[in-house]
PDB file of N, CA and C in Angstrom:
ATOM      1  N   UNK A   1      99.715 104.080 116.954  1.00  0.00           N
ATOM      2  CA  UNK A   1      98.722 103.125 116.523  1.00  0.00           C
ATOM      3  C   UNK A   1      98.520 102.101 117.637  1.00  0.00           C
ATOM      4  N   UNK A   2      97.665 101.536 117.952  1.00  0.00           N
ATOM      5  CA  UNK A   2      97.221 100.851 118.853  1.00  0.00           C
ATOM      6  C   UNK A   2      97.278  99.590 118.709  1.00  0.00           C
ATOM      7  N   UNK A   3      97.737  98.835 119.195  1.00  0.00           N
ATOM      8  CA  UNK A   3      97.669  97.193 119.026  1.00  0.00           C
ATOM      9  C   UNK A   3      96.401  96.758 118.269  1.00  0.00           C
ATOM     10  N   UNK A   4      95.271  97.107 118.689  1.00  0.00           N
ATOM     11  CA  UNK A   4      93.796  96.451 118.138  1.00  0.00           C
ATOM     12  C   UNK A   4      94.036  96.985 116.787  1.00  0.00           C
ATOM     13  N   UNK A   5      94.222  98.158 116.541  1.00  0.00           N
ATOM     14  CA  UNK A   5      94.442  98.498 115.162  1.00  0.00           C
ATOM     15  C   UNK A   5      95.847  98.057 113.966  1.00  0.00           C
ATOM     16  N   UNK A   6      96.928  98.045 114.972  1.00  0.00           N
ATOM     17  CA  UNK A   6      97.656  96.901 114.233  1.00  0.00           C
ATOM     18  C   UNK A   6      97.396  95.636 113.563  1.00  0.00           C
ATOM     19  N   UNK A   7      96.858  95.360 114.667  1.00  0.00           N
ATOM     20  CA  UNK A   7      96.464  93.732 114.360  1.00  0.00           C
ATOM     21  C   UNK A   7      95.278  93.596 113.375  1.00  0.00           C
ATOM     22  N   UNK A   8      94.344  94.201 113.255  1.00  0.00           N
ATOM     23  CA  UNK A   8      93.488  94.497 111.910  1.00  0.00           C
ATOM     24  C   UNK A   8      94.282  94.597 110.914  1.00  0.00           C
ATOM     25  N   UNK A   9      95.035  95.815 111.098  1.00  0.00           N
ATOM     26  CA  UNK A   9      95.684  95.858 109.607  1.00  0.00           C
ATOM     27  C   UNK A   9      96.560  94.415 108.774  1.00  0.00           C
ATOM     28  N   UNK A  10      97.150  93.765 109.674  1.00  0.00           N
ATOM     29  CA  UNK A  10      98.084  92.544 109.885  1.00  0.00           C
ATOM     30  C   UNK A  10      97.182  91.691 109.174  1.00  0.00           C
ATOM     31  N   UNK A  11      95.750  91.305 109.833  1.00  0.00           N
ATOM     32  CA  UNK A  11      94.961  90.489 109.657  1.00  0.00           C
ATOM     33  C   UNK A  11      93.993  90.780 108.444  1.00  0.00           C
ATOM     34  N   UNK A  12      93.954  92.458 108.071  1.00  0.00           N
ATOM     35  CA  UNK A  12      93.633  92.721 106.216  1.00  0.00           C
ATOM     36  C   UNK A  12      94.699  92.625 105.234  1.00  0.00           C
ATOM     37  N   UNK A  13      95.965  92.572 105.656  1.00  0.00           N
ATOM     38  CA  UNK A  13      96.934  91.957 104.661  1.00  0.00           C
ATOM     39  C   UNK A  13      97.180  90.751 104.332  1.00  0.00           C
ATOM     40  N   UNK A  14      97.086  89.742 105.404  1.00  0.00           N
ATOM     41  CA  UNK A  14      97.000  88.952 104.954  1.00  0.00           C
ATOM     42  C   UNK A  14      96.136  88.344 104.373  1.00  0.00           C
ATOM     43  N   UNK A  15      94.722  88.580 104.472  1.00  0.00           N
ATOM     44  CA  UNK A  15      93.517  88.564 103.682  1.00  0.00           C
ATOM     45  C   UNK A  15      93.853  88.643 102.428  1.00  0.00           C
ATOM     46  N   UNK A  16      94.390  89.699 102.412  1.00  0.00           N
ATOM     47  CA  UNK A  16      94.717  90.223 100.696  1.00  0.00           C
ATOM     48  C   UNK A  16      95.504  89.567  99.996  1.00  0.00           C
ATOM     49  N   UNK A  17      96.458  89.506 100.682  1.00  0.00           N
ATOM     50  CA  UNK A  17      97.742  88.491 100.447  1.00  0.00           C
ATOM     51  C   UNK A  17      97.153  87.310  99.905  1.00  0.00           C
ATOM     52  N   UNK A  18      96.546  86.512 100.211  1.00  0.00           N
ATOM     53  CA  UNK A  18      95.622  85.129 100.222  1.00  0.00           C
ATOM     54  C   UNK A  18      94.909  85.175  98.557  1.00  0.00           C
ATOM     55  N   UNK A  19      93.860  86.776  98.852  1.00  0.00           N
ATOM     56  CA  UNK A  19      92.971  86.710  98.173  1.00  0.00           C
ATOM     57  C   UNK A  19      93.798  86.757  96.683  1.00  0.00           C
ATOM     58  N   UNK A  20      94.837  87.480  96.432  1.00  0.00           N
ATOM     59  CA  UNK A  20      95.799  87.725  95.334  1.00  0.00           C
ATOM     60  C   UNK A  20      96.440  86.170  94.911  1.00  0.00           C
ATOM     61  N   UNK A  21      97.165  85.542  95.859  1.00  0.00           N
ATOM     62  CA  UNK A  21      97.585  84.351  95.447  1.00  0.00           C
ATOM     63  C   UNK A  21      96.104  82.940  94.504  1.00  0.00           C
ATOM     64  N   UNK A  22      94.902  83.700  95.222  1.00  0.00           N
ATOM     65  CA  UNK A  22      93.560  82.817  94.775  1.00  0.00           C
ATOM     66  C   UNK A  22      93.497  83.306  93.509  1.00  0.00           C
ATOM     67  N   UNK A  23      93.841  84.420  93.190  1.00  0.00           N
ATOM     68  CA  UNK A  23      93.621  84.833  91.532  1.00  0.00           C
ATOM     69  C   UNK A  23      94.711  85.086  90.932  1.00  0.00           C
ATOM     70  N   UNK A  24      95.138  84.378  90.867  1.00  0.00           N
ATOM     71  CA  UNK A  24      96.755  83.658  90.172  1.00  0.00           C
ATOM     72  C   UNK A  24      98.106  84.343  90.188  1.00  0.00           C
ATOM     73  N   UNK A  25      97.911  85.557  91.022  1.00  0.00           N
ATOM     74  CA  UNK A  25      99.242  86.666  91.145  1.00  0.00           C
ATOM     75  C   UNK A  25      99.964  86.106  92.143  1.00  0.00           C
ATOM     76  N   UNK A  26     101.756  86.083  91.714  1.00  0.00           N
ATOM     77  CA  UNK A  26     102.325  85.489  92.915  1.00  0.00           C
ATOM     78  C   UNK A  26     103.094  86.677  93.473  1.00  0.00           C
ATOM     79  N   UNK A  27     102.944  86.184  94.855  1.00  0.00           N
ATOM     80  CA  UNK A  27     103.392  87.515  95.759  1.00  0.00           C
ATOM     81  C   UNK A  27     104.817  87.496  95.855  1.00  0.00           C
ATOM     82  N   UNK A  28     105.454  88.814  95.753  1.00  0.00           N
ATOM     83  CA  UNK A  28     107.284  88.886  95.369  1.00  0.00           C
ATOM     84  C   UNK A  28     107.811  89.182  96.992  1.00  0.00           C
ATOM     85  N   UNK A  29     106.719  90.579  97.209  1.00  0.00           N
ATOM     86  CA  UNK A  29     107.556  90.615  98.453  1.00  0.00           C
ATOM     87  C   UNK A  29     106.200  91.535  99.415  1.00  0.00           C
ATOM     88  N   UNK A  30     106.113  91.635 100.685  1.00  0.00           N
ATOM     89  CA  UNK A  30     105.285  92.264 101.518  1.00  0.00           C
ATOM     90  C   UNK A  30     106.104  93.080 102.615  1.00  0.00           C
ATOM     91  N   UNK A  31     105.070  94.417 102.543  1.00  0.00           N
ATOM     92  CA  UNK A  31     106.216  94.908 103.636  1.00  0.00           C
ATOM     93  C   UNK A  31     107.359  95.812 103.291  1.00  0.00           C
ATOM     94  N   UNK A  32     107.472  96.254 101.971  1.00  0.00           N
ATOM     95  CA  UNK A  32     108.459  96.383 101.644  1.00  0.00           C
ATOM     96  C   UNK A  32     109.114  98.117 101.941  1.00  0.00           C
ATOM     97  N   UNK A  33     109.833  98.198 102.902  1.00  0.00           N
ATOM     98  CA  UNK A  33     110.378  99.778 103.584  1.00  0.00           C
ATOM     99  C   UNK A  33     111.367  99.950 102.880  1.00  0.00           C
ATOM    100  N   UNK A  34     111.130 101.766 102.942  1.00  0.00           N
ATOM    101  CA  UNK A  34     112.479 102.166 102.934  1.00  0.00           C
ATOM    102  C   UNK A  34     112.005 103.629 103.835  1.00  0.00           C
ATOM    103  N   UNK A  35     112.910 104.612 103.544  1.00  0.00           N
ATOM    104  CA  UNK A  35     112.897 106.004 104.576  1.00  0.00           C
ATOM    105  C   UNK A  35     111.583 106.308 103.930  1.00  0.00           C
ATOM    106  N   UNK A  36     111.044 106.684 102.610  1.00  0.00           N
ATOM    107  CA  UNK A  36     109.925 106.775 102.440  1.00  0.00           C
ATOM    108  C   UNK A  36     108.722 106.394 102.837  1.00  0.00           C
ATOM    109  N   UNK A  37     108.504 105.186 103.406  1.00  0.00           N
ATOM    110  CA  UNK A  37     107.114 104.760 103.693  1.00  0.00           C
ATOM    111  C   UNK A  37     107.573 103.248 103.520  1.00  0.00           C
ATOM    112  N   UNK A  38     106.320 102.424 103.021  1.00  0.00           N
ATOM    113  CA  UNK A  38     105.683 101.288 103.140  1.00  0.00           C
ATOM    114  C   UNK A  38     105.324 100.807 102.071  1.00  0.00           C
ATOM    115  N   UNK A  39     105.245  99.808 101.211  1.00  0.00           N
ATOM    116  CA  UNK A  39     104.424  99.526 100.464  1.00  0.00           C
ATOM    117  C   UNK A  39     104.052  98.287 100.694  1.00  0.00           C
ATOM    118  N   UNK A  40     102.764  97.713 100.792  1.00  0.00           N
ATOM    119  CA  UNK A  40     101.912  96.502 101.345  1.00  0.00           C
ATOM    120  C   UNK A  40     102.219  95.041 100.995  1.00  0.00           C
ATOM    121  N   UNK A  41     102.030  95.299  99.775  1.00  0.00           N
ATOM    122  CA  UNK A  41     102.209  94.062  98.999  1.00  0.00           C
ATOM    123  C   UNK A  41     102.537  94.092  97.568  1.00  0.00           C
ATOM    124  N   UNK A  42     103.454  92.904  96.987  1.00  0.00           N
ATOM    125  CA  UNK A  42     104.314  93.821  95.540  1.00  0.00           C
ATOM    126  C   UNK A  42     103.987  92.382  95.545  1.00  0.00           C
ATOM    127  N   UNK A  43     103.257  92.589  93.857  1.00  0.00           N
ATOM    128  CA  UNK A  43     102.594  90.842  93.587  1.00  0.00           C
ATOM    129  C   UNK A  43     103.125  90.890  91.754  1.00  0.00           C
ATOM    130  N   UNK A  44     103.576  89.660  91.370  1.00  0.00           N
ATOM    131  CA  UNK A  44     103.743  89.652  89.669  1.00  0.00           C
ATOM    132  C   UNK A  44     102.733  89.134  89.101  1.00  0.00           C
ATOM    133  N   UNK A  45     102.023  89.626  87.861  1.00  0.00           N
ATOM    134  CA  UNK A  45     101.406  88.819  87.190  1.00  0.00           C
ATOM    135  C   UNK A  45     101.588  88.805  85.961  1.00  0.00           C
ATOM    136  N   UNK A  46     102.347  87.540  85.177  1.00  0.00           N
ATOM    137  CA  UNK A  46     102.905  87.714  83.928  1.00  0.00           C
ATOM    138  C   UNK A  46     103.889  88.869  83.924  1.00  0.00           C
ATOM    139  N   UNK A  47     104.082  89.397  83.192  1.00  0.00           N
ATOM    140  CA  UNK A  47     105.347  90.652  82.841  1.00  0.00           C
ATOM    141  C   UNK A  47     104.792  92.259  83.899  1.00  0.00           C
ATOM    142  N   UNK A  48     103.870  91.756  84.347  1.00  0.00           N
ATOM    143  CA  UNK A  48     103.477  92.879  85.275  1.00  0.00           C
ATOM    144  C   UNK A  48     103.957  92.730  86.860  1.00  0.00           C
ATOM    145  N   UNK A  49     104.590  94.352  87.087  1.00  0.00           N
ATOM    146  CA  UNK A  49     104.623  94.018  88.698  1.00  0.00           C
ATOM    147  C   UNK A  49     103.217  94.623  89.740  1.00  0.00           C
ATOM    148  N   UNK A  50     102.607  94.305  90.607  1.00  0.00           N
ATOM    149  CA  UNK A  50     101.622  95.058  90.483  1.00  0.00           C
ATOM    150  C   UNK A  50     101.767  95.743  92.368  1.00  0.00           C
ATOM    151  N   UNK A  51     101.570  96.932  92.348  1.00  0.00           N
ATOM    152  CA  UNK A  51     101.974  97.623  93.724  1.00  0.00           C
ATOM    153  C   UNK A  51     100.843  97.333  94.569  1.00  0.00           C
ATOM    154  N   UNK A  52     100.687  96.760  95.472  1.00  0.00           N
ATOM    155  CA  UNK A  52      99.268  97.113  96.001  1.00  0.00           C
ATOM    156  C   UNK A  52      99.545  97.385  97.653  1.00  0.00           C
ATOM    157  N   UNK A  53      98.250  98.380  97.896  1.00  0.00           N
ATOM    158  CA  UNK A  53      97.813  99.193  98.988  1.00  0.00           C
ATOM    159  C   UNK A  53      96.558  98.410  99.915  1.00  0.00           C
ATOM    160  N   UNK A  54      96.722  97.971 100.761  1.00  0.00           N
ATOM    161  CA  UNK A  54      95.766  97.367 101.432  1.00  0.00           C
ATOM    162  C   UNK A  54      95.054  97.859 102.802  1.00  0.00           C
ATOM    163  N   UNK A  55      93.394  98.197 102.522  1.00  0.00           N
ATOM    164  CA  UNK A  55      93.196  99.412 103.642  1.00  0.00           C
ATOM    165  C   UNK A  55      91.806  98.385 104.132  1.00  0.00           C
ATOM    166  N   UNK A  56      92.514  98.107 105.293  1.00  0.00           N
ATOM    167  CA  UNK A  56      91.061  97.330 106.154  1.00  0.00           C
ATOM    168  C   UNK A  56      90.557  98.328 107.106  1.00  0.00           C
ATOM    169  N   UNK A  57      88.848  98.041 106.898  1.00  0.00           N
ATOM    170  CA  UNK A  57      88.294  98.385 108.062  1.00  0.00           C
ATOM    171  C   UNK A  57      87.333  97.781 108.571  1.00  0.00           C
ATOM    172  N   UNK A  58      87.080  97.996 110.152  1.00  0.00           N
ATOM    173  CA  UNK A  58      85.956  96.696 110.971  1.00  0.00           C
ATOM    174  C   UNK A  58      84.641  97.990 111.188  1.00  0.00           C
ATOM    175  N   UNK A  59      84.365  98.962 110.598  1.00  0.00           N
ATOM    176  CA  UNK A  59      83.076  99.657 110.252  1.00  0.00           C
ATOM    177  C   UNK A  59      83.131 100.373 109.148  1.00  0.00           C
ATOM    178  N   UNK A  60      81.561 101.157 109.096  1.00  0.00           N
ATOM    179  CA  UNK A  60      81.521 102.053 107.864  1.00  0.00           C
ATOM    180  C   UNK A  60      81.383 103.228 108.605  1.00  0.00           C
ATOM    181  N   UNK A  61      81.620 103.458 109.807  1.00  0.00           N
ATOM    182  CA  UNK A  61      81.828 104.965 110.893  1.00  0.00           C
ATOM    183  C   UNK A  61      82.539 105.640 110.172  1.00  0.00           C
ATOM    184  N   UNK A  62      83.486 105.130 109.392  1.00  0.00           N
ATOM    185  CA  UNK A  62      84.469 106.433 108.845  1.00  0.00           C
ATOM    186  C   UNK A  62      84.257 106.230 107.043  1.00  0.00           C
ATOM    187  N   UNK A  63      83.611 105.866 106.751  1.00  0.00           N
ATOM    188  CA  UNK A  63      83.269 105.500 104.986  1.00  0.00           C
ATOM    189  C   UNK A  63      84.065 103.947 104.469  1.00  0.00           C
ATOM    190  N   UNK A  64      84.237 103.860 103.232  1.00  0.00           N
ATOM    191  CA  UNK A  64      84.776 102.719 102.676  1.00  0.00           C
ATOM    192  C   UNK A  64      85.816 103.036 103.108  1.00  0.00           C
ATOM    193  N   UNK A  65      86.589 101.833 102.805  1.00  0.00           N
ATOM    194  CA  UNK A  65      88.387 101.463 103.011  1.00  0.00           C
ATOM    195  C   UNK A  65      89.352 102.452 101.888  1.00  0.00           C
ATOM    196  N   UNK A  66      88.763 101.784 100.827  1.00  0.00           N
ATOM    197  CA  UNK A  66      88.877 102.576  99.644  1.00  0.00           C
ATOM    198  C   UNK A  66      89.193 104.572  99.580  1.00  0.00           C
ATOM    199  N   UNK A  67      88.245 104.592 100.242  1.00  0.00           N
ATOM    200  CA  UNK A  67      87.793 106.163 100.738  1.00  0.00           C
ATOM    201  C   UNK A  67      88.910 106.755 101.220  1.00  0.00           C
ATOM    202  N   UNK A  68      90.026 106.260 102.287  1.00  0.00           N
ATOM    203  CA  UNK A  68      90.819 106.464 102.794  1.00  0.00           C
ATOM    204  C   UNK A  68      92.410 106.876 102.163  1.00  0.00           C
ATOM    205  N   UNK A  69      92.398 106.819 100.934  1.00  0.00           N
ATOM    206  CA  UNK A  69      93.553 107.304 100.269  1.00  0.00           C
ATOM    207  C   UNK A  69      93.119 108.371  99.115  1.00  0.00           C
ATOM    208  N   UNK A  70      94.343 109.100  99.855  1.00  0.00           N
ATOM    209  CA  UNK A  70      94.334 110.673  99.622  1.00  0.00           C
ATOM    210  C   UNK A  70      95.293 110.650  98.465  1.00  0.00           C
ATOM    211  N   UNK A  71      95.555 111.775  97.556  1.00  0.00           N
ATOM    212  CA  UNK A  71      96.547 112.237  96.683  1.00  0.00           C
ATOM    213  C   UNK A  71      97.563 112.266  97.486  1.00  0.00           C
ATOM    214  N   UNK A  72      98.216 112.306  98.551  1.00  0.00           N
ATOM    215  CA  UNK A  72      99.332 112.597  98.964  1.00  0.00           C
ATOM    216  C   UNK A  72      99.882 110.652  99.264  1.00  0.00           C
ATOM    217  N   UNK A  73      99.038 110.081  99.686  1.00  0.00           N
ATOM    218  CA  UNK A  73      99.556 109.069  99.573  1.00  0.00           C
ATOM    219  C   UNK A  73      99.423 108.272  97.853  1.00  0.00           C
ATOM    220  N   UNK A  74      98.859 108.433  97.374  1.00  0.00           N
ATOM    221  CA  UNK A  74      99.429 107.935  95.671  1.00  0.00           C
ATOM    222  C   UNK A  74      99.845 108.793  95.310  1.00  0.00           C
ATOM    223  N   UNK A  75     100.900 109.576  95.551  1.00  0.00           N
ATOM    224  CA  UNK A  75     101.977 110.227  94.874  1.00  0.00           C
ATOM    225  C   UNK A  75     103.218 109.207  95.744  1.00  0.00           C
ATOM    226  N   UNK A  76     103.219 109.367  97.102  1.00  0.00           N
ATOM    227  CA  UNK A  76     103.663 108.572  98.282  1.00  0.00           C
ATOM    228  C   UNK A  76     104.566 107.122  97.085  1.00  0.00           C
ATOM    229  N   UNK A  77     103.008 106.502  97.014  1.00  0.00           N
ATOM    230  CA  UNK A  77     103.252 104.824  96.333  1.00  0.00           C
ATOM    231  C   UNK A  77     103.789 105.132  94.949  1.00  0.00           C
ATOM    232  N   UNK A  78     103.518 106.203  94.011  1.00  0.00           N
ATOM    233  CA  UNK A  78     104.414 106.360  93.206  1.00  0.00           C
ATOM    234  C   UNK A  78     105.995 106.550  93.695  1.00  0.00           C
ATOM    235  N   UNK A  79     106.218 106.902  94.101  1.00  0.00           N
ATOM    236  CA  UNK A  79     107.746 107.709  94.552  1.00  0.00           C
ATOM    237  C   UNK A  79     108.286 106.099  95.032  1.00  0.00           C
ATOM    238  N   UNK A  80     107.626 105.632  96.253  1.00  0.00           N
ATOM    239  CA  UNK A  80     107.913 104.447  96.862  1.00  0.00           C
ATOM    240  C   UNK A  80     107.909 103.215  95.964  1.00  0.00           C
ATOM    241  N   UNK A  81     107.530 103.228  94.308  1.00  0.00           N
ATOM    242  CA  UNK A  81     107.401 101.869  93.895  1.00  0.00           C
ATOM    243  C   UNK A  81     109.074 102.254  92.844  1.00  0.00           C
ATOM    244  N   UNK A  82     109.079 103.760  92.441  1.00  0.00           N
ATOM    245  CA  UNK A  82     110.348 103.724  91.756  1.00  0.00           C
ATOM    246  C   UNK A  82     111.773 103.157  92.658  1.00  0.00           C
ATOM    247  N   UNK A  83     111.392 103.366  93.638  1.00  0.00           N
ATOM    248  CA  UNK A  83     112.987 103.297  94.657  1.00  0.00           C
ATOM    249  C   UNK A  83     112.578 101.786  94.825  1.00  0.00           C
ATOM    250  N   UNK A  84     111.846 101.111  94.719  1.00  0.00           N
ATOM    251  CA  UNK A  84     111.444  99.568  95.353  1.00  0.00           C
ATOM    252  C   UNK A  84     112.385  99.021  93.652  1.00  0.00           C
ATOM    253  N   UNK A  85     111.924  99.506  92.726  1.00  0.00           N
ATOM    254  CA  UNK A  85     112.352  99.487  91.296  1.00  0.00           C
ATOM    255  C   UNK A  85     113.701  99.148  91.174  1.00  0.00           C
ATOM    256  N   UNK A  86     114.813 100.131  91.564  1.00  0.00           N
ATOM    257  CA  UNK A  86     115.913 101.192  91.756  1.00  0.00           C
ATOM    258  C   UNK A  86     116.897 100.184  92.138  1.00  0.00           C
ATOM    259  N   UNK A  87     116.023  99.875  93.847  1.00  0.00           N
ATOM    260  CA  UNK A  87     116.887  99.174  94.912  1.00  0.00           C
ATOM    261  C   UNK A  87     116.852  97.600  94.143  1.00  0.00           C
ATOM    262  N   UNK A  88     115.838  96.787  93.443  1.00  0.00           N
ATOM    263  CA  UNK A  88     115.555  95.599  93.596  1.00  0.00           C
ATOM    264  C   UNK A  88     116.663  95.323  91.844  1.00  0.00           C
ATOM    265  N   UNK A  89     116.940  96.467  91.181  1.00  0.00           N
ATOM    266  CA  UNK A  89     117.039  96.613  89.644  1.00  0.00           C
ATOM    267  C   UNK A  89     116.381  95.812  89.242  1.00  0.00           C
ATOM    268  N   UNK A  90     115.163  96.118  88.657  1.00  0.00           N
ATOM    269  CA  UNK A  90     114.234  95.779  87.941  1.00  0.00           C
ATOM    270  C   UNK A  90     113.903  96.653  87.263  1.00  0.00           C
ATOM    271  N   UNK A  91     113.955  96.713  85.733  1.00  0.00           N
ATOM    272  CA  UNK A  91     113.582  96.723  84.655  1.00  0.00           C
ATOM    273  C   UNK A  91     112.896  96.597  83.305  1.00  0.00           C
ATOM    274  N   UNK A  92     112.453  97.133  82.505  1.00  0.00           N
ATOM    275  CA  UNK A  92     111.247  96.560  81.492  1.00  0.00           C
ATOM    276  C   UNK A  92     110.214  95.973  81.922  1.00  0.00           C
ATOM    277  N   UNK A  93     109.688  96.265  82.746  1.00  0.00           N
ATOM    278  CA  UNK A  93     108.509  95.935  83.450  1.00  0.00           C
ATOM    279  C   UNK A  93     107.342  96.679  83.543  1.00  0.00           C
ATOM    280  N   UNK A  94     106.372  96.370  82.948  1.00  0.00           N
ATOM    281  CA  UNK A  94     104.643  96.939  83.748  1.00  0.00           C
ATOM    282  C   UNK A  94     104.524  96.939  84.754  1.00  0.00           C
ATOM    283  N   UNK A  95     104.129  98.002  85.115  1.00  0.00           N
ATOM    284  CA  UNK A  95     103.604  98.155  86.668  1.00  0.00           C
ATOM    285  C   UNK A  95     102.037  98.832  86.887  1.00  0.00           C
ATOM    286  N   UNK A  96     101.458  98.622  87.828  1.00  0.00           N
ATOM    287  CA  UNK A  96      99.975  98.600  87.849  1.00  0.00           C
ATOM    288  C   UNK A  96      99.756  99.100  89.568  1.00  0.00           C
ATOM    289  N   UNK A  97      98.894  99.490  89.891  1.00  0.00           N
ATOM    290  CA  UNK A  97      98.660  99.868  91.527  1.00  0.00           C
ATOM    291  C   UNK A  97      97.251  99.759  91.452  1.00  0.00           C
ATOM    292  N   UNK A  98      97.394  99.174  92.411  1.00  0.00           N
ATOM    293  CA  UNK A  98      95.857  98.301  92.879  1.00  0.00           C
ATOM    294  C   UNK A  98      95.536  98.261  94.217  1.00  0.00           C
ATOM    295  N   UNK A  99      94.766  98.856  94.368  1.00  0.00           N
ATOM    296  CA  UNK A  99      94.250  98.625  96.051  1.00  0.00           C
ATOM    297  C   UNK A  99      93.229  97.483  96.642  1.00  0.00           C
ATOM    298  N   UNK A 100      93.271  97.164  97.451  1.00  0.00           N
ATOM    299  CA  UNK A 100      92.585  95.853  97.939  1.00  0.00           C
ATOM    300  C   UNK A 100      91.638  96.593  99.364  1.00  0.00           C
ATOM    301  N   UNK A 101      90.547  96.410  99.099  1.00  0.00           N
ATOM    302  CA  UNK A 101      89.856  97.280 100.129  1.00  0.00           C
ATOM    303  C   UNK A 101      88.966  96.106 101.177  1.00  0.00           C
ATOM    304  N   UNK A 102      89.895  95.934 102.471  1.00  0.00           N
ATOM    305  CA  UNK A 102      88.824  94.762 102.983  1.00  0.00           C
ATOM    306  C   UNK A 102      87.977  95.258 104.218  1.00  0.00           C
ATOM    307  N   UNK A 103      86.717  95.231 104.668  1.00  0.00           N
ATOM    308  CA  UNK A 103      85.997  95.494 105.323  1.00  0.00           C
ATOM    309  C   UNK A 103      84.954  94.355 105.834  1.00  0.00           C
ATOM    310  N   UNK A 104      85.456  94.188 107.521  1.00  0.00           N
ATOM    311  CA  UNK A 104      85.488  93.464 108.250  1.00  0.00           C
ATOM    312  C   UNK A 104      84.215  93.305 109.304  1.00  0.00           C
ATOM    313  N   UNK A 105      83.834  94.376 108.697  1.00  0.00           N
ATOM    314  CA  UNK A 105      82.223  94.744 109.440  1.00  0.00           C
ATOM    315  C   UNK A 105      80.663  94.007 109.161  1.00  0.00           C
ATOM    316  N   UNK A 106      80.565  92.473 109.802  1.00  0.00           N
ATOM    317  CA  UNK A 106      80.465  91.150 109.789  1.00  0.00           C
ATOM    318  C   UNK A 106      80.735  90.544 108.957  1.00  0.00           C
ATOM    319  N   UNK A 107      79.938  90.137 108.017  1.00  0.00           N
ATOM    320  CA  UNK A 107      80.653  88.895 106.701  1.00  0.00           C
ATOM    321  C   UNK A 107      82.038  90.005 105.982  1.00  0.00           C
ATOM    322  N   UNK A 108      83.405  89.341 105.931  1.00  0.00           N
ATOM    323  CA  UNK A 108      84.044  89.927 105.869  1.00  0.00           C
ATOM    324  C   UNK A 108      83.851  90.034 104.098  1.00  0.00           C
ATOM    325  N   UNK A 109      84.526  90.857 103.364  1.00  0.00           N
ATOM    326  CA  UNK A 109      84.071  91.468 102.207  1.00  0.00           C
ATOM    327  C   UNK A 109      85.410  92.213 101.802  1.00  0.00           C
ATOM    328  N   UNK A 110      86.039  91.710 100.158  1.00  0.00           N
ATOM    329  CA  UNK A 110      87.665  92.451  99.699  1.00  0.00           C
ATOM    330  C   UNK A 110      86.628  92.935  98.279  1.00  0.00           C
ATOM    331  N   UNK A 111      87.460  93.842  98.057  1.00  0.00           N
ATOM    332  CA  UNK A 111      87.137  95.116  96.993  1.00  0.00           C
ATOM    333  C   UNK A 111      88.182  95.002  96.233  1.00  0.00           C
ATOM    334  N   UNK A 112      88.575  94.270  95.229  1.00  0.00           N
ATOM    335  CA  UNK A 112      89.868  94.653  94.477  1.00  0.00           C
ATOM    336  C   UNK A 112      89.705  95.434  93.605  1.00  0.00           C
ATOM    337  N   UNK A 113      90.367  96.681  93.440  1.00  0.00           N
ATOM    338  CA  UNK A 113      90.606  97.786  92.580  1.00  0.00           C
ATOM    339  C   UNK A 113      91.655  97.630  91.597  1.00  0.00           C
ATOM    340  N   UNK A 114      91.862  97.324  90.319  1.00  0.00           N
ATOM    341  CA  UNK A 114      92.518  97.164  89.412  1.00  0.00           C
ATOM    342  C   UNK A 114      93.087  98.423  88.906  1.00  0.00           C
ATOM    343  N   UNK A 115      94.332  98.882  88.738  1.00  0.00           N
ATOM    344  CA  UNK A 115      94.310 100.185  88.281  1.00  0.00           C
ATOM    345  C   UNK A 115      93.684 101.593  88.803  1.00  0.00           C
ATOM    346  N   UNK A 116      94.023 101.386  90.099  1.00  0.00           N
ATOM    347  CA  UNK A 116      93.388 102.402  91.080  1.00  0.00           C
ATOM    348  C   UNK A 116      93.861 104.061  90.704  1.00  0.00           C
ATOM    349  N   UNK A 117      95.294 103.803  90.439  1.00  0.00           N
ATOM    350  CA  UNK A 117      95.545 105.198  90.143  1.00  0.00           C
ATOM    351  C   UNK A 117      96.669 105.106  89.384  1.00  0.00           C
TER     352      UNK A 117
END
């Protein structure tokens, strides 16, 4: 991955990050690895934990942001939110996956997807 493209992504998370704390979800943890993968941003709202996937892009050359997740990666964020679960023991909890789609291609513009998959 390329620095310019790092730094987009960096700079659509935290977007998101922002835009989530503006609509009353508080953010638990970002970033969160294990051998599996990644998961973006892990936000609570009320008794809900909510997983979210954050896919920026600075054109529409390749379609929406949104567009960009495949079945193999939401199976991925399933697998990756039980072990986030597992490791953190957390329990009796709702959980929700939500993608945040920001596109940067002039007036910048977030897509929140509620219940994406």
């Amino acid at each position: 991955m390329t620095l310019w493209r790092r730094n987009l992504g960096i700079t659509g998370e935290n977007m998101a990050a922002e835009y989530l704390q503006r609509k009353g979800l508080q953010i638990v943890e970002r970033n969160f690895r294990c051998r599996l993968g990644e998961i973006d941003i892990i936000a609570r709202q009320g008794n809900c934990l909510v997983f979210v996937e954050v896919r920026t892009r600075s054109s529409g050359a390749c379609g929406l942001p949104q567009e960009s997740i495949t079945a193999a990666k939401i199976n991925k964020l399933r697998r990756l939110s039980q072990v986030y679960l597992l490791k953190r023991s957390i329990y009796n909890v709702d959980v929700r996956f939500d993608v945040l789609a920001v596109h940067c291609a002039g007036e910048t513009t977030i897509n929140h997807i509620e219940n994406a998959f």
